[in-house]
PDB file of N, CA and C in Angstrom:
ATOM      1  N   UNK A   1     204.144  98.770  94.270  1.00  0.00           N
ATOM      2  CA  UNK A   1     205.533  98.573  93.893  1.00  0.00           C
ATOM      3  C   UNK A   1     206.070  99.893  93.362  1.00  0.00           C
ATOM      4  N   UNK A   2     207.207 100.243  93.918  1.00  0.00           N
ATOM      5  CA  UNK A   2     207.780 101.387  93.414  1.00  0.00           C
ATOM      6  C   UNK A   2     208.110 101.382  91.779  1.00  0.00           C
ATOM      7  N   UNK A   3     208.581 102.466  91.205  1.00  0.00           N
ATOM      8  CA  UNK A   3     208.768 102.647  89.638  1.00  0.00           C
ATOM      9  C   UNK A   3     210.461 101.595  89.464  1.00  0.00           C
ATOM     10  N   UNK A   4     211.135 101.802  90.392  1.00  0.00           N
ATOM     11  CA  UNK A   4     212.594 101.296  90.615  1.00  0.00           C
ATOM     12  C   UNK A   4     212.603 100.127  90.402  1.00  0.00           C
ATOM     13  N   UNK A   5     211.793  99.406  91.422  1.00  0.00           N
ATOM     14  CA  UNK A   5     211.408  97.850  91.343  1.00  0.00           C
ATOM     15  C   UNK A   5     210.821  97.461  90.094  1.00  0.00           C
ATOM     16  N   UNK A   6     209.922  98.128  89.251  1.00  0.00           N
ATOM     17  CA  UNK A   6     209.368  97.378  88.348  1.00  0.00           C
ATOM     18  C   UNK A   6     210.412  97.666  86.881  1.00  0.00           C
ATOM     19  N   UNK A   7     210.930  98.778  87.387  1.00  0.00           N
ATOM     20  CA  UNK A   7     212.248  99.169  85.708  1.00  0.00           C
ATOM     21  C   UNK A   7     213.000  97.504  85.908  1.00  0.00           C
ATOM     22  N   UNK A   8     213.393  97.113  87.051  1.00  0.00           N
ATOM     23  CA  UNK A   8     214.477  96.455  87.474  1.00  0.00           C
ATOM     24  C   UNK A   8     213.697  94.988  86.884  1.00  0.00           C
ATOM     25  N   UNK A   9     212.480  94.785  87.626  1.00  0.00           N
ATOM     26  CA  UNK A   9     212.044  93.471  86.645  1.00  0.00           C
ATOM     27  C   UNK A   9     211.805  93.396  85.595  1.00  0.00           C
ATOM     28  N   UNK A  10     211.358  94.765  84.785  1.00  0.00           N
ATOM     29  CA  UNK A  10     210.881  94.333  83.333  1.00  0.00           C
ATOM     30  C   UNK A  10     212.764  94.222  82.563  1.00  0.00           C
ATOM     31  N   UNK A  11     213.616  94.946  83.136  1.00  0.00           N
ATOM     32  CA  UNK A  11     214.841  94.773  82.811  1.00  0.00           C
ATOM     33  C   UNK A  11     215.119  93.301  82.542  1.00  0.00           C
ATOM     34  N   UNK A  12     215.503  92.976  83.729  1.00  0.00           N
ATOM     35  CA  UNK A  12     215.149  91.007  83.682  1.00  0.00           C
ATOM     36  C   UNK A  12     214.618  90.392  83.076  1.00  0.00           C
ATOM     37  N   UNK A  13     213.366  90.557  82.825  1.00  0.00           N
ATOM     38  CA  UNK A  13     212.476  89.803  81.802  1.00  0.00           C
ATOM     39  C   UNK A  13     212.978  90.405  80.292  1.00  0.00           C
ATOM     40  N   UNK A  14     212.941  91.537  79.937  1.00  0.00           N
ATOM     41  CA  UNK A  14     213.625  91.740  78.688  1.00  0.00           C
ATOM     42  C   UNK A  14     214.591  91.767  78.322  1.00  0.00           C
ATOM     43  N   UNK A  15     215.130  91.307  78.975  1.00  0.00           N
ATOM     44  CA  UNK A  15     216.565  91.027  78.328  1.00  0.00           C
ATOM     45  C   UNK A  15     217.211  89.557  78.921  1.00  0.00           C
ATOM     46  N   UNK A  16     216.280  88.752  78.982  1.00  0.00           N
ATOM     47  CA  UNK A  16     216.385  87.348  78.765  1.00  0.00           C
ATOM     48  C   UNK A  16     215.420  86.066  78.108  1.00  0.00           C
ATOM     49  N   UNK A  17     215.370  85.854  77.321  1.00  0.00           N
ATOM     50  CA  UNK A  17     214.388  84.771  75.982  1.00  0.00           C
ATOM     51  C   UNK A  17     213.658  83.827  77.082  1.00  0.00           C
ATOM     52  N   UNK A  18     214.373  83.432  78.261  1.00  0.00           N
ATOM     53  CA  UNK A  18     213.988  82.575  79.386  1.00  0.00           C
ATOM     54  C   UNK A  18     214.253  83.136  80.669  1.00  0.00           C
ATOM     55  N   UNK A  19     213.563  83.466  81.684  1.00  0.00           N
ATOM     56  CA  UNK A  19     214.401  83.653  82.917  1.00  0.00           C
ATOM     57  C   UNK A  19     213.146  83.116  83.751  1.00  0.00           C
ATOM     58  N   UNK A  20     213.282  82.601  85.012  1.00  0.00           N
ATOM     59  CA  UNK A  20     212.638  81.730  86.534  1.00  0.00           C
ATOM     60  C   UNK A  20     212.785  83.132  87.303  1.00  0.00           C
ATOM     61  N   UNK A  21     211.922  83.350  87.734  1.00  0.00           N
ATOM     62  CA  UNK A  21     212.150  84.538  89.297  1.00  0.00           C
ATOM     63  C   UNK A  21     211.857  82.918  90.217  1.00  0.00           C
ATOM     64  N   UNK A  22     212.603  82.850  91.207  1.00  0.00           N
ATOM     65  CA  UNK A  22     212.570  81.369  91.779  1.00  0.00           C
ATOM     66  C   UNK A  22     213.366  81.477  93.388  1.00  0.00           C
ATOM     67  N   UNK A  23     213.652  80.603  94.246  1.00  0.00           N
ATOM     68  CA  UNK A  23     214.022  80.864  95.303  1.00  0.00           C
ATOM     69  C   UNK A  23     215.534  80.105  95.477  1.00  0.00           C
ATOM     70  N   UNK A  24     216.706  80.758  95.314  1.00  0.00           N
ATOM     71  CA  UNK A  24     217.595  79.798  95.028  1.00  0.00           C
ATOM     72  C   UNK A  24     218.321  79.889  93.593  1.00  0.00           C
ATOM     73  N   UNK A  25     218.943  79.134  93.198  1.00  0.00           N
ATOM     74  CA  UNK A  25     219.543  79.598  91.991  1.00  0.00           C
ATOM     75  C   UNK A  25     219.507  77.951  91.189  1.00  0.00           C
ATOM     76  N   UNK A  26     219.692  77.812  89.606  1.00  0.00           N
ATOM     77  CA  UNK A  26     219.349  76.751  88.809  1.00  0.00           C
ATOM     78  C   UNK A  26     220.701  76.043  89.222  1.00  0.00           C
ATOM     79  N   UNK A  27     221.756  75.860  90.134  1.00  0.00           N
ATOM     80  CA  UNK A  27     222.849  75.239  90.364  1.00  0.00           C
ATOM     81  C   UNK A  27     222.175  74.580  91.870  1.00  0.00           C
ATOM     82  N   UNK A  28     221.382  75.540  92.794  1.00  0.00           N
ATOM     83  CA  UNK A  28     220.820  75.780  93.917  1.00  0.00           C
ATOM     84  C   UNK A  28     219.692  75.681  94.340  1.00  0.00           C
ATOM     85  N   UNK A  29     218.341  75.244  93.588  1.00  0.00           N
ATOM     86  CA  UNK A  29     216.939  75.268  94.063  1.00  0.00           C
ATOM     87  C   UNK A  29     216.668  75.460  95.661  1.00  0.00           C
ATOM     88  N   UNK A  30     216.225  76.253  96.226  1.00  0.00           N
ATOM     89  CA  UNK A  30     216.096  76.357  97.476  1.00  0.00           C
ATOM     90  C   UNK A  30     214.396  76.110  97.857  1.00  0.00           C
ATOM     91  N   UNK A  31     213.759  75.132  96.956  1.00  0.00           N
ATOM     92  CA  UNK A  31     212.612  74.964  97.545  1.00  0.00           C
ATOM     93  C   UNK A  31     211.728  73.993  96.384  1.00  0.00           C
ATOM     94  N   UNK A  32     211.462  73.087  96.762  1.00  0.00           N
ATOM     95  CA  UNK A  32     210.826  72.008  96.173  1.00  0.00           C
ATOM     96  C   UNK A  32     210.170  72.462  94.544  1.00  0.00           C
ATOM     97  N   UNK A  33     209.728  73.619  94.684  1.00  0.00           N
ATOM     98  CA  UNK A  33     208.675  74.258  93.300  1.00  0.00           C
ATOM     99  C   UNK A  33     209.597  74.526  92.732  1.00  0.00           C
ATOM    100  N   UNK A  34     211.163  75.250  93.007  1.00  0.00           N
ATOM    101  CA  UNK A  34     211.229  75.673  92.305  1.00  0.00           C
ATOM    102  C   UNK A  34     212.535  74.726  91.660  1.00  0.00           C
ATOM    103  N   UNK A  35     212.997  73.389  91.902  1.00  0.00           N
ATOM    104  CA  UNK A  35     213.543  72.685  91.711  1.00  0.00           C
ATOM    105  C   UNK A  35     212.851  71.986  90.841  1.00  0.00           C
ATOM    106  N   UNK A  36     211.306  71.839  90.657  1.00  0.00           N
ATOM    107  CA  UNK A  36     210.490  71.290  89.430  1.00  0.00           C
ATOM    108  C   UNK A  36     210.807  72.015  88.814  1.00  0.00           C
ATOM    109  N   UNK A  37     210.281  72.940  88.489  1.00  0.00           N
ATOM    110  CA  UNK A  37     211.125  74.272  87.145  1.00  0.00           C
ATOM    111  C   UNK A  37     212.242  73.755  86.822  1.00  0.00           C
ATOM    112  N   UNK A  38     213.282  73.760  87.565  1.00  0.00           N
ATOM    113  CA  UNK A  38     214.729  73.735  87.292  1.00  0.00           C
ATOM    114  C   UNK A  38     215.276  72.134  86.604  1.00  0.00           C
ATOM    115  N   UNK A  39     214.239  71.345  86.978  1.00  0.00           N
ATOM    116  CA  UNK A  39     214.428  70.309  86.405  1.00  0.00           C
ATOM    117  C   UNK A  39     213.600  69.958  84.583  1.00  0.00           C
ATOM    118  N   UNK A  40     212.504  70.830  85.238  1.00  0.00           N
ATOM    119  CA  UNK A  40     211.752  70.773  83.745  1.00  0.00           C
ATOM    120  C   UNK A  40     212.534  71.003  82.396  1.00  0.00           C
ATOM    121  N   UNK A  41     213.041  72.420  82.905  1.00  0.00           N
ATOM    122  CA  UNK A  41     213.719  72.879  81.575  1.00  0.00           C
ATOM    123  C   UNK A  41     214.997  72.271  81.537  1.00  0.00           C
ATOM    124  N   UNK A  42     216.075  71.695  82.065  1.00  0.00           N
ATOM    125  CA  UNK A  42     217.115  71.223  81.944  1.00  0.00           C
ATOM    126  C   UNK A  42     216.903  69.756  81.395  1.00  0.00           C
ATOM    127  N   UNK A  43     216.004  69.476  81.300  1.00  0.00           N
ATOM    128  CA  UNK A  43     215.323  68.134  81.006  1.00  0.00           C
ATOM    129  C   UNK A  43     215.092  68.457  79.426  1.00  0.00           C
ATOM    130  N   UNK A  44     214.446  69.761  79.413  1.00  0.00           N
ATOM    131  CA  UNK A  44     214.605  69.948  77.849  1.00  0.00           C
ATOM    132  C   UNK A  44     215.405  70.630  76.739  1.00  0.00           C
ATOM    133  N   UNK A  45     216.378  70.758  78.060  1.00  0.00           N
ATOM    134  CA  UNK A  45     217.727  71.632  76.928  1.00  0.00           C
ATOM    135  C   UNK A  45     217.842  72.880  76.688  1.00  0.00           C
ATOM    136  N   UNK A  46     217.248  73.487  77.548  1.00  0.00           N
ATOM    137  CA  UNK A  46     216.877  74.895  77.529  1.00  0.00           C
ATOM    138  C   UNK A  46     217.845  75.912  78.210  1.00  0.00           C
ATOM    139  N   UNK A  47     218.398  76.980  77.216  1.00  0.00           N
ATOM    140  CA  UNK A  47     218.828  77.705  78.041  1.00  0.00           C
ATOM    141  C   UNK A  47     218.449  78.686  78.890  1.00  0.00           C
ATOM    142  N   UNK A  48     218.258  79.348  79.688  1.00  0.00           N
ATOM    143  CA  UNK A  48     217.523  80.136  80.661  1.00  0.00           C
ATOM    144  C   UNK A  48     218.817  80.413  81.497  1.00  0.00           C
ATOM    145  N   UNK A  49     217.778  81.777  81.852  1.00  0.00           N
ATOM    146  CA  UNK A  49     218.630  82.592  83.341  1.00  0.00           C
ATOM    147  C   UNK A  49     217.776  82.688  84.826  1.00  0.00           C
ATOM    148  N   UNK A  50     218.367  82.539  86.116  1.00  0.00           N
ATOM    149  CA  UNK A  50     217.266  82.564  87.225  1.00  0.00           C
ATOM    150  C   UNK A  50     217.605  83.977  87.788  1.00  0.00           C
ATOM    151  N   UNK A  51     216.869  84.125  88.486  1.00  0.00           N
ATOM    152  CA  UNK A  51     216.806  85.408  89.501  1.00  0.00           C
ATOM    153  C   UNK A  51     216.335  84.598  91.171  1.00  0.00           C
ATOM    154  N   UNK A  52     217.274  85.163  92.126  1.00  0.00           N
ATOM    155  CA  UNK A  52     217.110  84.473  93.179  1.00  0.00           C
ATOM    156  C   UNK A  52     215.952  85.111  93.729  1.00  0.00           C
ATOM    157  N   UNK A  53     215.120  85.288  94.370  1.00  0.00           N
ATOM    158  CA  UNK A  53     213.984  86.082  94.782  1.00  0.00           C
ATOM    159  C   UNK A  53     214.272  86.132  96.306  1.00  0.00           C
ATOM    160  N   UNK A  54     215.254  85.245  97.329  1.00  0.00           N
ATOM    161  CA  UNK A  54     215.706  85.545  98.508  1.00  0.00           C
ATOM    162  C   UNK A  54     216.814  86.261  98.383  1.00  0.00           C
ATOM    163  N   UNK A  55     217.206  86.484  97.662  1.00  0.00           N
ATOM    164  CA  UNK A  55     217.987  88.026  97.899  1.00  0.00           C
ATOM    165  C   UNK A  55     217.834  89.230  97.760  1.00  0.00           C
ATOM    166  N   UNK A  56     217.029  89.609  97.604  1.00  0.00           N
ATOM    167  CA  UNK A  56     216.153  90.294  96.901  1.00  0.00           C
ATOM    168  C   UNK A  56     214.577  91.006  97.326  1.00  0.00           C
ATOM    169  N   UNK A  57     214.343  90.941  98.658  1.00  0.00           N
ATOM    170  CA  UNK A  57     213.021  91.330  98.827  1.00  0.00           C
ATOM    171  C   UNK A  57     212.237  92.145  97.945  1.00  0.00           C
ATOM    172  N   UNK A  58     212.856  93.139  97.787  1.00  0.00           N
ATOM    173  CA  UNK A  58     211.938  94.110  97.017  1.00  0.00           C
ATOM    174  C   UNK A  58     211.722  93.156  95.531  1.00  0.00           C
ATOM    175  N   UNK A  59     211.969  92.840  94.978  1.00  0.00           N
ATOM    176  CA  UNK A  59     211.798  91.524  93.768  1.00  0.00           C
ATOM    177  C   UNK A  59     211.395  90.959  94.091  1.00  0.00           C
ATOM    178  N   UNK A  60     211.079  90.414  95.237  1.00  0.00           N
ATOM    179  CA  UNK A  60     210.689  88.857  95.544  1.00  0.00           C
ATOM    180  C   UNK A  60     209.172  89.418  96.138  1.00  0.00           C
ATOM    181  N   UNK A  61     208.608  90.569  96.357  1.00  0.00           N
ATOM    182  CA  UNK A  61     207.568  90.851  96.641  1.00  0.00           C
ATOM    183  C   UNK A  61     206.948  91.542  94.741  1.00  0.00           C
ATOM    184  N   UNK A  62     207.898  91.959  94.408  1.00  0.00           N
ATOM    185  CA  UNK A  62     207.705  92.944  93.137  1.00  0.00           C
ATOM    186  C   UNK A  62     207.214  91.915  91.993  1.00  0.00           C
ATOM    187  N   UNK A  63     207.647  91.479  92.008  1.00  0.00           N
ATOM    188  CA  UNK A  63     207.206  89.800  90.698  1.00  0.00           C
ATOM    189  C   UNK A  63     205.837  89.655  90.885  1.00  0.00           C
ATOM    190  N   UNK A  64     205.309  88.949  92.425  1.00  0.00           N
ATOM    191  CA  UNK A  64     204.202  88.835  92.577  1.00  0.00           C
ATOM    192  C   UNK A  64     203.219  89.999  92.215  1.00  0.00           C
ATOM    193  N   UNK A  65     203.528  91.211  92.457  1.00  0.00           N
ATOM    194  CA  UNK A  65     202.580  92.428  92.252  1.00  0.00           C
ATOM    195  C   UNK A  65     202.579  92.200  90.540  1.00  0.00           C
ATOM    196  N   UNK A  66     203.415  92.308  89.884  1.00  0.00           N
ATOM    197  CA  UNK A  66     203.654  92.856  88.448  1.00  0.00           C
ATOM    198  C   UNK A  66     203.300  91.617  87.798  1.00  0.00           C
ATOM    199  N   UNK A  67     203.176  90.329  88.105  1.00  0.00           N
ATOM    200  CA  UNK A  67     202.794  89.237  87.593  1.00  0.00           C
ATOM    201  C   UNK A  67     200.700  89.116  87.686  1.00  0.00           C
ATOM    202  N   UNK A  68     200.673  89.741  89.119  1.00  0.00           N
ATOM    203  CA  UNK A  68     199.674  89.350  89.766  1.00  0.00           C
ATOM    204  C   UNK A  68     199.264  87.980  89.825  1.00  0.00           C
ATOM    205  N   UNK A  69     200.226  87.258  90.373  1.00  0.00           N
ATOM    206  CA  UNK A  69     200.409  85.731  90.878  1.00  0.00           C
ATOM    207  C   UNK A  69     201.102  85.548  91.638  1.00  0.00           C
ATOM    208  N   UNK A  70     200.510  84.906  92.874  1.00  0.00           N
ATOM    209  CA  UNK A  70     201.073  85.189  94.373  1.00  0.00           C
ATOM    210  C   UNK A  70     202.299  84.140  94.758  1.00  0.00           C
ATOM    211  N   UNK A  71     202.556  83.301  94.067  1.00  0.00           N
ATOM    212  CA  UNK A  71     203.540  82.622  94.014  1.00  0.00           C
ATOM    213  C   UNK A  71     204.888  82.437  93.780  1.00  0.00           C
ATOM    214  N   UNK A  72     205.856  81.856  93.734  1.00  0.00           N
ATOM    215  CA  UNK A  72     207.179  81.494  93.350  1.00  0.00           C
ATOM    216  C   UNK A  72     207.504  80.666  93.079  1.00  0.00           C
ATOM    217  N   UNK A  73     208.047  79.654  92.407  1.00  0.00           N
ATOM    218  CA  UNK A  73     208.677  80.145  91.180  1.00  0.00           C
ATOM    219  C   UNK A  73     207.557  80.938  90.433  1.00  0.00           C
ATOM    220  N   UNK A  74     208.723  82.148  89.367  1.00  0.00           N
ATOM    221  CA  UNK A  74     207.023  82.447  87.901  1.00  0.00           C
ATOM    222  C   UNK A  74     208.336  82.272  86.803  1.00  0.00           C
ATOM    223  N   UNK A  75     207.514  81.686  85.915  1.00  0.00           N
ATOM    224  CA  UNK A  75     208.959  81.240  83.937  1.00  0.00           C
ATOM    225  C   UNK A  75     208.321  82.504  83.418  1.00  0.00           C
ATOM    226  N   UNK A  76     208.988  83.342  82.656  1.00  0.00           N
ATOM    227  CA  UNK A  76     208.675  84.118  81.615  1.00  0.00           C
ATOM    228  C   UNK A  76     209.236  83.757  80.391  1.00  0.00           C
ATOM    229  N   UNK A  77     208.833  83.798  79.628  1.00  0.00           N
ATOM    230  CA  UNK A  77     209.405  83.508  78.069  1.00  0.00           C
ATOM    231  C   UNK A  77     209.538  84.242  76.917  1.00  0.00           C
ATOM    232  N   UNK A  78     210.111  85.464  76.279  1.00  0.00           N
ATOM    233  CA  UNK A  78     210.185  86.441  75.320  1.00  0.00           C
ATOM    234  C   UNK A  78     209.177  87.356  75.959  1.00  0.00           C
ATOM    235  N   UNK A  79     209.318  87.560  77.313  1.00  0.00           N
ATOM    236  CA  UNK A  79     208.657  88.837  78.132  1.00  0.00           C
ATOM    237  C   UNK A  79     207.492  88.235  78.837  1.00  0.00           C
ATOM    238  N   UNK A  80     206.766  87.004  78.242  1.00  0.00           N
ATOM    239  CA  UNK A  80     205.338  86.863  78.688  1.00  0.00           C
ATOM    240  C   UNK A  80     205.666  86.053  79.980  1.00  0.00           C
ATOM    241  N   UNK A  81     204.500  85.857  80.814  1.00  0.00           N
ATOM    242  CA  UNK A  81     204.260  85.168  82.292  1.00  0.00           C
ATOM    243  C   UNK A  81     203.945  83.974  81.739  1.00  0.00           C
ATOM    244  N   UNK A  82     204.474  83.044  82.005  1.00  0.00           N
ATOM    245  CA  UNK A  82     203.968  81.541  81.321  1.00  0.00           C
ATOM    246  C   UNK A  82     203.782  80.730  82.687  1.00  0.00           C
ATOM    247  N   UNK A  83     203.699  80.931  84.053  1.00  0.00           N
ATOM    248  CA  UNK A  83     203.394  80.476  84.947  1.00  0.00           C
ATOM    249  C   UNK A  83     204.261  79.740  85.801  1.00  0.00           C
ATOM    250  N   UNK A  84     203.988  79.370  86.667  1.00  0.00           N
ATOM    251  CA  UNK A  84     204.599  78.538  87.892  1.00  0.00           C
ATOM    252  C   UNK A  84     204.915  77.261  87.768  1.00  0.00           C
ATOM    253  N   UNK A  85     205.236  76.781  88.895  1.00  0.00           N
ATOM    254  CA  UNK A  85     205.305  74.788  89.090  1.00  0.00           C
ATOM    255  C   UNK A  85     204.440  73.921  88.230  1.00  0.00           C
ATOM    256  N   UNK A  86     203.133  74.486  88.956  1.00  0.00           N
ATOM    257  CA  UNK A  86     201.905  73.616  88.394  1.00  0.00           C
ATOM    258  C   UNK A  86     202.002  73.794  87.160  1.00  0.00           C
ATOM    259  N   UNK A  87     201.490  74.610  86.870  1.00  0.00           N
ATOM    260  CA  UNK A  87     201.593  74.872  85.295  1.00  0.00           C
ATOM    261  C   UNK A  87     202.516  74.492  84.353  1.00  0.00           C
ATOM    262  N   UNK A  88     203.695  74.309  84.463  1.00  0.00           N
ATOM    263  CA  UNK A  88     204.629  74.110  83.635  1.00  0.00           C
ATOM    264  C   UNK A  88     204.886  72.724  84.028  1.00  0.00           C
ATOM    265  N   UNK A  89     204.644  71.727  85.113  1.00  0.00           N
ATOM    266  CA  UNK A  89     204.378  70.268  85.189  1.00  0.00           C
ATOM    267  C   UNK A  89     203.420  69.915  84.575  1.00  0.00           C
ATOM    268  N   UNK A  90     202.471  70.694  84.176  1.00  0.00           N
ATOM    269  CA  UNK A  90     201.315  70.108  83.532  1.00  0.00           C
ATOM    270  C   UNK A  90     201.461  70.217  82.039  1.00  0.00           C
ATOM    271  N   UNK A  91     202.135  71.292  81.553  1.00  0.00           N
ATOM    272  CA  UNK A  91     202.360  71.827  80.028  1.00  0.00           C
ATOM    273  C   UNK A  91     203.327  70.524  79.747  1.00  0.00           C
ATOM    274  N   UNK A  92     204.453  70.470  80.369  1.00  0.00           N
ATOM    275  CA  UNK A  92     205.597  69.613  80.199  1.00  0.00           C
ATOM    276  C   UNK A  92     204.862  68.204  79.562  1.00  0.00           C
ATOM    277  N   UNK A  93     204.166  67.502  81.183  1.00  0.00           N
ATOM    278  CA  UNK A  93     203.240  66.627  80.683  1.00  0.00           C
ATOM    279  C   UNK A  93     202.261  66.373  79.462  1.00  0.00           C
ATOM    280  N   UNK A  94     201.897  67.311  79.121  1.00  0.00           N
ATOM    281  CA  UNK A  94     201.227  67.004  77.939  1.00  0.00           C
ATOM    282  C   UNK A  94     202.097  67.014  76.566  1.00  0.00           C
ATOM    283  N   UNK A  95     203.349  68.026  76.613  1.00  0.00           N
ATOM    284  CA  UNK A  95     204.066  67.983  75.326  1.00  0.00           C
ATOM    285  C   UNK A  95     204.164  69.620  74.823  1.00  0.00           C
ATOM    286  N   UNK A  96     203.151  70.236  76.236  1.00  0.00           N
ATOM    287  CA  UNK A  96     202.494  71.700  75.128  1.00  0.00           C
ATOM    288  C   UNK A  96     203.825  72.647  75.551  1.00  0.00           C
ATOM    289  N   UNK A  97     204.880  72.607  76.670  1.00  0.00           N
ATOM    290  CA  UNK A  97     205.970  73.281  76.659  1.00  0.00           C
ATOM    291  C   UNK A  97     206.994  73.327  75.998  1.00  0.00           C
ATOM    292  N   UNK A  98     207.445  71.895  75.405  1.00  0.00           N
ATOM    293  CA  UNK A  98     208.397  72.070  74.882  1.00  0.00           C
ATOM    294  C   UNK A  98     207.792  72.674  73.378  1.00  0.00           C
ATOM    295  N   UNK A  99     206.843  72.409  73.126  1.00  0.00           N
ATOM    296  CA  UNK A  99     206.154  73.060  71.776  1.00  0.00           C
ATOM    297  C   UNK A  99     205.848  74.508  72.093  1.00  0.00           C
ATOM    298  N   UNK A 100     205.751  75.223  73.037  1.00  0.00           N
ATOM    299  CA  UNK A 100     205.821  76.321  73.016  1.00  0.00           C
ATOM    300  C   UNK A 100     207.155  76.684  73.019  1.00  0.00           C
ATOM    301  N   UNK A 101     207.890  76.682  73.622  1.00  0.00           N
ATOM    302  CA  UNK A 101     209.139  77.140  74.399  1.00  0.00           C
ATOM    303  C   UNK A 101     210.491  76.905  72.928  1.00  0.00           C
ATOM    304  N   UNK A 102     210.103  76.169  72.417  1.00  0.00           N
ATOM    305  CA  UNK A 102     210.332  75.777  70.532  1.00  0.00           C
ATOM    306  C   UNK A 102     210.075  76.740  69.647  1.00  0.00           C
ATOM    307  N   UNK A 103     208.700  77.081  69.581  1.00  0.00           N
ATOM    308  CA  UNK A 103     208.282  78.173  68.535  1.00  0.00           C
ATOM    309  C   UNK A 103     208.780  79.691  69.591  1.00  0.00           C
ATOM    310  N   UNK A 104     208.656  79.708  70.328  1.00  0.00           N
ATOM    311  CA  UNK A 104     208.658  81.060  71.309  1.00  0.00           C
ATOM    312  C   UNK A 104     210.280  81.171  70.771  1.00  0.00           C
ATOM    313  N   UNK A 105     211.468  80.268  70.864  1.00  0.00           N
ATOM    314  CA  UNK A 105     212.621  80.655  70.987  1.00  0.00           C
ATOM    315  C   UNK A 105     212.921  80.897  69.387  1.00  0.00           C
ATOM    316  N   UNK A 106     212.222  80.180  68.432  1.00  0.00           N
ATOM    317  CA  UNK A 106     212.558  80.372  67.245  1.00  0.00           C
ATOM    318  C   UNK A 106     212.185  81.665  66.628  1.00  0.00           C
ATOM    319  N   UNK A 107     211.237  82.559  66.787  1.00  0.00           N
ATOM    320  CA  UNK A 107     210.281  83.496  66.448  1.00  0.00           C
ATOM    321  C   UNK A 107     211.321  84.684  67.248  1.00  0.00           C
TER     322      UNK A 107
END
């Protein structure tokens, strides 16, 4: 990944408390995963920002490198990688997201 591409994502990620790199937009889900995301957190009241990753090639390949997780959707939360679909259906499920995503926004 070039130096350009990665200024441009850590930009994104730091300077949003929540943001989805995702396919589609949180008005727009353009793909089943990433419409779980989009439902997760709106389910819990959360404010967040998305990043479309089909507009975007160089991002939409650049996430995966800089994440090193080959997937799409990825949640970041106060900078960190907090994971994908699975993961955040499963956190949700247990109770452990909104308890993170609680202390993460308060701190």
């Amino acid at each position: 990944m070039d130096s350009n591409t990665k200024a441009r994502i850590e930009e994104l990620i730091n300077s949003n408390q929540i943001i989805v790199f995702m396919k589609g937009t949180k008005l727009m889900p353009q793909c089943g995963f990433s419409n779980n995301v989009v439902q997760i957190l709106n389910s819990l009241g959360m404010s967040y920002e998305t990043f479309d990753v089909l507009s975007d090639m160089e991002i939409r390949q650049g996430i995966k490198d800089y994440s090193n997780w080959p997937t799409i959707p990825q949640v970041y939360v106060k900078g960190e990688f907090l994971g994908g679909s699975d993961i955040l259906i499963e956190m949700y499920n247990s109770g452990e997201l909104r308890e993170k995503l609680e202390i993460a926004l308060a701190s």
